[in-house]
PDB file of N, CA and C in Angstrom:
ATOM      1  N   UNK A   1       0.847  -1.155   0.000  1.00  0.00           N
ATOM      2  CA  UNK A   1       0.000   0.000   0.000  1.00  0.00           C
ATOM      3  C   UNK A   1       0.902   1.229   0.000  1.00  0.00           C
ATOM      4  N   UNK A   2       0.440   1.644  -1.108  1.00  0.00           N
ATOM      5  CA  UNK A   2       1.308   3.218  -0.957  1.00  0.00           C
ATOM      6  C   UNK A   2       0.875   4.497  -0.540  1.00  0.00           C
ATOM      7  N   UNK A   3       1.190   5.216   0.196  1.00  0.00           N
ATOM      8  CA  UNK A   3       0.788   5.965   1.132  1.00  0.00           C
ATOM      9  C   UNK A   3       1.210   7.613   0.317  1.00  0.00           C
ATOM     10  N   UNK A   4       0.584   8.484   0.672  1.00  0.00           N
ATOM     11  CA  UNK A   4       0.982   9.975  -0.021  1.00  0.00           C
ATOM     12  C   UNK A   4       1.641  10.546   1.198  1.00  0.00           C
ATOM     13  N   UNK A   5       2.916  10.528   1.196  1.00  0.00           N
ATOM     14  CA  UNK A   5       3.589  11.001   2.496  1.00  0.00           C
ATOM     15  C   UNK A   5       3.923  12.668   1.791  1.00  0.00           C
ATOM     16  N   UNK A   6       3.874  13.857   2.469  1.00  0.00           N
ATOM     17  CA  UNK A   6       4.278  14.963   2.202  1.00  0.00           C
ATOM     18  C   UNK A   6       5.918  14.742   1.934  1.00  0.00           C
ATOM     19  N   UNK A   7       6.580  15.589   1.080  1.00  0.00           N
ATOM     20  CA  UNK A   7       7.713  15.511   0.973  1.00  0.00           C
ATOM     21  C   UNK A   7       8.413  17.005   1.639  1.00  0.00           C
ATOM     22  N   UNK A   8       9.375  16.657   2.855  1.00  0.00           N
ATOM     23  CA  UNK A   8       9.778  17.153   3.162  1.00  0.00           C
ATOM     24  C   UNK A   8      10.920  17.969   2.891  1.00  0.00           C
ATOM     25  N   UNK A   9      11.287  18.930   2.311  1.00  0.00           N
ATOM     26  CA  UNK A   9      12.668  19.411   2.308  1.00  0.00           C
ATOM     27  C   UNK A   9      13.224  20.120   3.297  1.00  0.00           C
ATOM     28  N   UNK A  10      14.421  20.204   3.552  1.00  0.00           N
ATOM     29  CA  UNK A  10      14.905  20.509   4.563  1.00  0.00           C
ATOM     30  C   UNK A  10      16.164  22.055   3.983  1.00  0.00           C
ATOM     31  N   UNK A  11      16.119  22.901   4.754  1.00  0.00           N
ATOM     32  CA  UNK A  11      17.152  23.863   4.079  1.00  0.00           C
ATOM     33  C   UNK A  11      18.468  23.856   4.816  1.00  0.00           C
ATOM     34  N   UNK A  12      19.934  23.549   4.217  1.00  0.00           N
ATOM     35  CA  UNK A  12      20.543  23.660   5.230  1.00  0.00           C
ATOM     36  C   UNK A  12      20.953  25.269   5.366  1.00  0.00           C
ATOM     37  N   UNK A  13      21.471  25.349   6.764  1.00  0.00           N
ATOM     38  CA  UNK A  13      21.582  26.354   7.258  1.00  0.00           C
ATOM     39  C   UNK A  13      23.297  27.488   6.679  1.00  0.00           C
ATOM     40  N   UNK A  14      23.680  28.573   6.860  1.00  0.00           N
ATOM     41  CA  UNK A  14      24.841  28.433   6.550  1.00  0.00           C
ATOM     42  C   UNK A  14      26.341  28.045   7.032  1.00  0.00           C
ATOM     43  N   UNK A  15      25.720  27.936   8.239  1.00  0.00           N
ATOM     44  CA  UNK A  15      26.549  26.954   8.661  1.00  0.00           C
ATOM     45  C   UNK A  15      27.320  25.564   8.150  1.00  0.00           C
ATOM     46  N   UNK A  16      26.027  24.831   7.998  1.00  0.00           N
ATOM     47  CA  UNK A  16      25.893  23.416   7.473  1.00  0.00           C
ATOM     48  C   UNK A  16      26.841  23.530   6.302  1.00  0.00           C
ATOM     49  N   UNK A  17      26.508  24.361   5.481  1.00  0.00           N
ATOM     50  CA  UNK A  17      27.182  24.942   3.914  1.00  0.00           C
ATOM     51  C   UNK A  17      28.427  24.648   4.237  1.00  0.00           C
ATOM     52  N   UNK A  18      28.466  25.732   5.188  1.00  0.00           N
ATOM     53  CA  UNK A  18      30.501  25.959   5.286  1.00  0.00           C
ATOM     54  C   UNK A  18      31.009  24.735   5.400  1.00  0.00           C
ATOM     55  N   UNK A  19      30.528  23.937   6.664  1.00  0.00           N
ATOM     56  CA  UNK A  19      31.096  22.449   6.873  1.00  0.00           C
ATOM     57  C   UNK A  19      31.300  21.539   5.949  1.00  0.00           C
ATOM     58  N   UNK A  20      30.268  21.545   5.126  1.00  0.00           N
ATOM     59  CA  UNK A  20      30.199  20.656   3.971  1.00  0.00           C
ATOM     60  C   UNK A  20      31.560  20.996   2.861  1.00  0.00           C
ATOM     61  N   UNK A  21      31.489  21.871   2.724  1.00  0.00           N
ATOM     62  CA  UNK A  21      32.693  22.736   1.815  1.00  0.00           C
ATOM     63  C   UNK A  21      33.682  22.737   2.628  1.00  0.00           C
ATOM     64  N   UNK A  22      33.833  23.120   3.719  1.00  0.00           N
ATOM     65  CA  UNK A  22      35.559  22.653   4.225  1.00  0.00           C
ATOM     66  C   UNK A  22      35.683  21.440   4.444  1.00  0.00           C
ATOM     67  N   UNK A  23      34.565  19.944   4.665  1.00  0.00           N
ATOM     68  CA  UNK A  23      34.728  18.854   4.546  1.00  0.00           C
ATOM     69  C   UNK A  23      35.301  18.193   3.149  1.00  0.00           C
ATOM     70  N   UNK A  24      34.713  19.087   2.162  1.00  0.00           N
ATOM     71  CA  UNK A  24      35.371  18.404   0.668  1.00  0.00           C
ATOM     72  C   UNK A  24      36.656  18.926   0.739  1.00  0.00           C
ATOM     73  N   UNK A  25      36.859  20.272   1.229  1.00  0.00           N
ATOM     74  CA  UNK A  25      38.021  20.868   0.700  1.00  0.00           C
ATOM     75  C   UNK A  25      39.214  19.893   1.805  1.00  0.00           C
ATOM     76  N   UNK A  26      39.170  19.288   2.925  1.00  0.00           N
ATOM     77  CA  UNK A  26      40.055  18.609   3.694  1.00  0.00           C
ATOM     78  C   UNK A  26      40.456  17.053   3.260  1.00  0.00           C
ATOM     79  N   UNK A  27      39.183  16.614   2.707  1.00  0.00           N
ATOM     80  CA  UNK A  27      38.882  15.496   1.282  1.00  0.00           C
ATOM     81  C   UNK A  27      40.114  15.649   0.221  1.00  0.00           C
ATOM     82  N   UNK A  28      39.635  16.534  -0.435  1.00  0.00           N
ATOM     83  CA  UNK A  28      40.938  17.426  -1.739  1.00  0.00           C
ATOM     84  C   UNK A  28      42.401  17.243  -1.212  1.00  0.00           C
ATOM     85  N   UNK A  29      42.539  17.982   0.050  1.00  0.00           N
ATOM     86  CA  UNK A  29      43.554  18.150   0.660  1.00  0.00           C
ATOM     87  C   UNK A  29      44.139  16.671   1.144  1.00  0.00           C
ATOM     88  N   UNK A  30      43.823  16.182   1.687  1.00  0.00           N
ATOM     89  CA  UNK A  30      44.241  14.892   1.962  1.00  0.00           C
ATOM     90  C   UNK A  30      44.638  13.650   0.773  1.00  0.00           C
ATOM     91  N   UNK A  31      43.732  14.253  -0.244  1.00  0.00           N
ATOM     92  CA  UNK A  31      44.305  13.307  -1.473  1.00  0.00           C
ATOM     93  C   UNK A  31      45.193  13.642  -2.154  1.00  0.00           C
ATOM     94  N   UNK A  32      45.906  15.284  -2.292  1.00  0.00           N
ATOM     95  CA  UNK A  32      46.832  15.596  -2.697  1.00  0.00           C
ATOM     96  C   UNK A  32      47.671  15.208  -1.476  1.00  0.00           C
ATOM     97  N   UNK A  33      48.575  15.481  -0.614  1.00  0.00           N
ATOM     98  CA  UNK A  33      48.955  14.964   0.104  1.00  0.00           C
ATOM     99  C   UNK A  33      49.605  13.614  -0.094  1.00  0.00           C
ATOM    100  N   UNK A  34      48.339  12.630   0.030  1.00  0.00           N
ATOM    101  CA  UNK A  34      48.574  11.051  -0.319  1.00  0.00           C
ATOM    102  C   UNK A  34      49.730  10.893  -1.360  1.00  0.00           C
ATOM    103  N   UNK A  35      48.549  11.411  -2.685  1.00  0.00           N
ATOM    104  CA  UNK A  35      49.724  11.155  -3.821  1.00  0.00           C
ATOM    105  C   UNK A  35      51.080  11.475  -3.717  1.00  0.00           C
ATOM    106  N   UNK A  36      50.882  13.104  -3.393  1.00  0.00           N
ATOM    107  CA  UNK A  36      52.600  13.161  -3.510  1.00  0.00           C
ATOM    108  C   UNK A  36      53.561  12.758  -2.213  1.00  0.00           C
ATOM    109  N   UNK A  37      53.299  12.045  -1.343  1.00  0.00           N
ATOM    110  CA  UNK A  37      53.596  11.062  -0.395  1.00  0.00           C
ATOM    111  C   UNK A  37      54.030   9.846  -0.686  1.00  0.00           C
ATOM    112  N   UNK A  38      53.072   9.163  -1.782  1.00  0.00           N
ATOM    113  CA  UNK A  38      53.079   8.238  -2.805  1.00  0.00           C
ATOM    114  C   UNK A  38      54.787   8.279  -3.575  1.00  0.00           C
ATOM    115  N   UNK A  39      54.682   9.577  -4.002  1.00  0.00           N
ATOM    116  CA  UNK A  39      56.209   9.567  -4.930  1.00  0.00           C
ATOM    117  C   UNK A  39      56.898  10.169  -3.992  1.00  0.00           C
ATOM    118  N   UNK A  40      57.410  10.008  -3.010  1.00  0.00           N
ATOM    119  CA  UNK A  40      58.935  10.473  -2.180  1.00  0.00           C
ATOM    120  C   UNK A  40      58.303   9.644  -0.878  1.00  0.00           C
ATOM    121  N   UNK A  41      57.538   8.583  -0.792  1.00  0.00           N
ATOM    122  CA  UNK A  41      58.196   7.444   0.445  1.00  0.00           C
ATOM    123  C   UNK A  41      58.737   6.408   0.178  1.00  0.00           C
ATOM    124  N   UNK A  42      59.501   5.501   0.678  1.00  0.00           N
ATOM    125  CA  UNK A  42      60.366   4.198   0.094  1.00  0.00           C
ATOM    126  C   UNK A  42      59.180   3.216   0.274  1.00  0.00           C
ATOM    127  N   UNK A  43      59.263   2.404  -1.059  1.00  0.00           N
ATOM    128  CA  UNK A  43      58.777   0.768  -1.105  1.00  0.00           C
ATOM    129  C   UNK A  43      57.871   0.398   0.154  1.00  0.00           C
ATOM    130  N   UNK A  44      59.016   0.002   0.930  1.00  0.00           N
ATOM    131  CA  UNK A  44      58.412  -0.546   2.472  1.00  0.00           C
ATOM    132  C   UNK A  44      58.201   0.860   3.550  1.00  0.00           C
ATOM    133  N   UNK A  45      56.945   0.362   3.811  1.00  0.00           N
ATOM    134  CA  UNK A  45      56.676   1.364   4.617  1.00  0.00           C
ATOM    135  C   UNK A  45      56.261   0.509   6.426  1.00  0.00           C
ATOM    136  N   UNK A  46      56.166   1.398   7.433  1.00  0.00           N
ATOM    137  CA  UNK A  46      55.961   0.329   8.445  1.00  0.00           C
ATOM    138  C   UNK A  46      54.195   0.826   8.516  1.00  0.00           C
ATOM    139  N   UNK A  47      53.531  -0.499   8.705  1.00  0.00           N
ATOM    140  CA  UNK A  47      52.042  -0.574   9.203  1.00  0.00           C
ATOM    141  C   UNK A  47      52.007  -0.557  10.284  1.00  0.00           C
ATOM    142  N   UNK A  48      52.429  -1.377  11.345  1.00  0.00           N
ATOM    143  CA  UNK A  48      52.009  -1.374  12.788  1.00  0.00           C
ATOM    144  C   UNK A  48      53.473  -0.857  13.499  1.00  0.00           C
ATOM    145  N   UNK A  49      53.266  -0.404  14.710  1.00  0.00           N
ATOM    146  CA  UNK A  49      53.939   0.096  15.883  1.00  0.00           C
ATOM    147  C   UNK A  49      53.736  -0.886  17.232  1.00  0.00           C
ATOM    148  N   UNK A  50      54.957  -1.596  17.833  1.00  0.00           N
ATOM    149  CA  UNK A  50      54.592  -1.838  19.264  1.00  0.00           C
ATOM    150  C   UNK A  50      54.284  -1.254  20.264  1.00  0.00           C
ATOM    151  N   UNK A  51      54.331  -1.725  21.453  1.00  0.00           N
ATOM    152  CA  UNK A  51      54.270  -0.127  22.667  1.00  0.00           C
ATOM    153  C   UNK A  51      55.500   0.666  22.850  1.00  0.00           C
ATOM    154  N   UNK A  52      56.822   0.142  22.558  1.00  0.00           N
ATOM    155  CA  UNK A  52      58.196   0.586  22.420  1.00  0.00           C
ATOM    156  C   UNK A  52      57.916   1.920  21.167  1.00  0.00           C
ATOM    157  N   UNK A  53      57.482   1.671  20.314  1.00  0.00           N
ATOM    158  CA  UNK A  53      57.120   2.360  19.060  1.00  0.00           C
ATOM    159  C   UNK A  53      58.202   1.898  17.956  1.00  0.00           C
ATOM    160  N   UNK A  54      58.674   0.541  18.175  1.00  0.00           N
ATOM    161  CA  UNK A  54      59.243  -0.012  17.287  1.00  0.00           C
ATOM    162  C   UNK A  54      58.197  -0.487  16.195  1.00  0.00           C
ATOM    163  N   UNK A  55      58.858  -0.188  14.399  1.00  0.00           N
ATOM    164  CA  UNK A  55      57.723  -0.788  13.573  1.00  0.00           C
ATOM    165  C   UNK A  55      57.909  -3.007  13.993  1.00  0.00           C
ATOM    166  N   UNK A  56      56.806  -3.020  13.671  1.00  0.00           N
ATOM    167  CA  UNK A  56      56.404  -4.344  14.010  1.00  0.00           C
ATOM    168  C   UNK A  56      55.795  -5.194  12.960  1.00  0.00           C
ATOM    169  N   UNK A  57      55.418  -4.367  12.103  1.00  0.00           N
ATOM    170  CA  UNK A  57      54.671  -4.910  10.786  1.00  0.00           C
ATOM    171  C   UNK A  57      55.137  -3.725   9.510  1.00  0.00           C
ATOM    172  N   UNK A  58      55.479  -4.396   8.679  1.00  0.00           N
ATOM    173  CA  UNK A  58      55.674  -3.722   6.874  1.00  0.00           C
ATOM    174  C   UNK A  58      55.223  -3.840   6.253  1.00  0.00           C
ATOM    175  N   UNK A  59      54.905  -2.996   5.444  1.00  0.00           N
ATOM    176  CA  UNK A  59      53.876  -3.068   3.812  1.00  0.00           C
ATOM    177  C   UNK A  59      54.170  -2.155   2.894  1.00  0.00           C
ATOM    178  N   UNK A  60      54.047  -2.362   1.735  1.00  0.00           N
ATOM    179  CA  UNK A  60      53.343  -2.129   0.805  1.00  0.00           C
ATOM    180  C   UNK A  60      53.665   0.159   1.026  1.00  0.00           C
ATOM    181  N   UNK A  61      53.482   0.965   0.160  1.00  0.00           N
ATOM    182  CA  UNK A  61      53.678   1.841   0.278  1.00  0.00           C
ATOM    183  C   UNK A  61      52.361   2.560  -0.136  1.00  0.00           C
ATOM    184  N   UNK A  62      51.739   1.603  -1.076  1.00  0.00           N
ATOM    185  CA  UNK A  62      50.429   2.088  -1.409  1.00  0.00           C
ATOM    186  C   UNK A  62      49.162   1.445  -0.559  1.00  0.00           C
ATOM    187  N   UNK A  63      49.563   0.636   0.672  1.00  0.00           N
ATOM    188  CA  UNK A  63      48.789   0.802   1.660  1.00  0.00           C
ATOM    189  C   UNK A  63      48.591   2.004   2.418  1.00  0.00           C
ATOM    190  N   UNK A  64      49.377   3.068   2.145  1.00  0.00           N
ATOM    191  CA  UNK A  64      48.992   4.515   3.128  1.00  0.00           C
ATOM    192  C   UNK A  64      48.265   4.828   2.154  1.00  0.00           C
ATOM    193  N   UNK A  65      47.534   4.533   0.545  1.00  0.00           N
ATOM    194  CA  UNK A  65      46.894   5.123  -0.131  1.00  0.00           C
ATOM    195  C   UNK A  65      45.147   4.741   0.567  1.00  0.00           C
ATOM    196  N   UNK A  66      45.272   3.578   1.751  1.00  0.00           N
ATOM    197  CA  UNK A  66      43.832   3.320   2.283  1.00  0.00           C
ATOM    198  C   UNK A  66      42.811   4.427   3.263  1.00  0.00           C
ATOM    199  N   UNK A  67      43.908   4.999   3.490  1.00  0.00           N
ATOM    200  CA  UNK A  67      43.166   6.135   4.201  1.00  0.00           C
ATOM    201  C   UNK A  67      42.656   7.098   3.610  1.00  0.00           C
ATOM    202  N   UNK A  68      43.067   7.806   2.502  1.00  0.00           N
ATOM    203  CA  UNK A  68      41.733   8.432   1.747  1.00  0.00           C
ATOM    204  C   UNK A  68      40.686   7.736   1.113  1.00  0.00           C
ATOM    205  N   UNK A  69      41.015   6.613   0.879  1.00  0.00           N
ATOM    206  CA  UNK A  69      39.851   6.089   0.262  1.00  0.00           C
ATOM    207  C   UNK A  69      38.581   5.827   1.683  1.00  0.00           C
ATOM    208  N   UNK A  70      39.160   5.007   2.960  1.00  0.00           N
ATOM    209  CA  UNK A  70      37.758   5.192   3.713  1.00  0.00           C
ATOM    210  C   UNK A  70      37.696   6.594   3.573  1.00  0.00           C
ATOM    211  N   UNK A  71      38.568   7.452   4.146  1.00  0.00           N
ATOM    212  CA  UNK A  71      37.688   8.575   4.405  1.00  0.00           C
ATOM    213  C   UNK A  71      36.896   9.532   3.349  1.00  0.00           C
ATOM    214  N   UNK A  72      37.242   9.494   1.870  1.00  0.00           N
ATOM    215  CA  UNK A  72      35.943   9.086   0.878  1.00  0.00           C
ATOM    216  C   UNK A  72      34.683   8.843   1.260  1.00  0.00           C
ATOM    217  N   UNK A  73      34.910   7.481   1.322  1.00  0.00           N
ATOM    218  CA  UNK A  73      33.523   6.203   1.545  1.00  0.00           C
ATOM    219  C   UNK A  73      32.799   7.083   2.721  1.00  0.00           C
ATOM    220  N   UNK A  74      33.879   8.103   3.533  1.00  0.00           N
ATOM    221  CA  UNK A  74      33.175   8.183   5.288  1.00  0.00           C
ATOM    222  C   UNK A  74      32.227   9.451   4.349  1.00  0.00           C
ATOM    223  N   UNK A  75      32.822  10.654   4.077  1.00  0.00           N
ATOM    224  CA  UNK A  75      32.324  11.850   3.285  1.00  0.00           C
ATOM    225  C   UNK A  75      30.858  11.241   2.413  1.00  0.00           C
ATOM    226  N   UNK A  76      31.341  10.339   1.529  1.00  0.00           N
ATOM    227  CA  UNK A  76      29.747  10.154   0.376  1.00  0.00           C
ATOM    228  C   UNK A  76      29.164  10.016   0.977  1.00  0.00           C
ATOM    229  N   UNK A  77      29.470   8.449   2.389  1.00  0.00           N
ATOM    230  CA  UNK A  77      28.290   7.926   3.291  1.00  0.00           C
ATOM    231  C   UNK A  77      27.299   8.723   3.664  1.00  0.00           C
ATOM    232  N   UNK A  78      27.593  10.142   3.808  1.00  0.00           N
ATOM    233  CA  UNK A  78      26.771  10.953   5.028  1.00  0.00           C
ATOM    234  C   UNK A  78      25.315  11.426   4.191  1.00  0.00           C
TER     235      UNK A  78
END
């Protein structure tokens, strides 16, 4: 059964605006960053830290490329 629900719109405020726009723009920022991080870090990079703060685990250099991508996924999600 389909129902006639009013459609609500909502206005954001300008607040909301700004956030949204310095949220992409920290988005932007963080992916430039990445890349050129990408070309001037070596091969192996360390993934994990012990409690000493010795690395404990190695990878991959384009595993630091995972963090913009969630935080992407986190930005569209909303």
């Amino acid at each position: 059964m389909k129902k006639n629900n009013p459609k609500i719109k909502l206005e954001k405020a300008p607040f909301d605006a700004t956030l949204e726009w310095l949220t992409f723009a920290l988005l932007i920022f963080h992916w430039v960053v990445t890349l050129y991080s990408l070309a001037v870090l070596p091969e192996t990079i360390p993934t994990r830290f012990d409690t000493t703060g010795e690395p404990s685990s190695f990878g991959n250099k384009f595993t630091f490329i995972l963090l913009p991508i969630f935080g992407t996924f986190t930005v569209l999600s909303i």
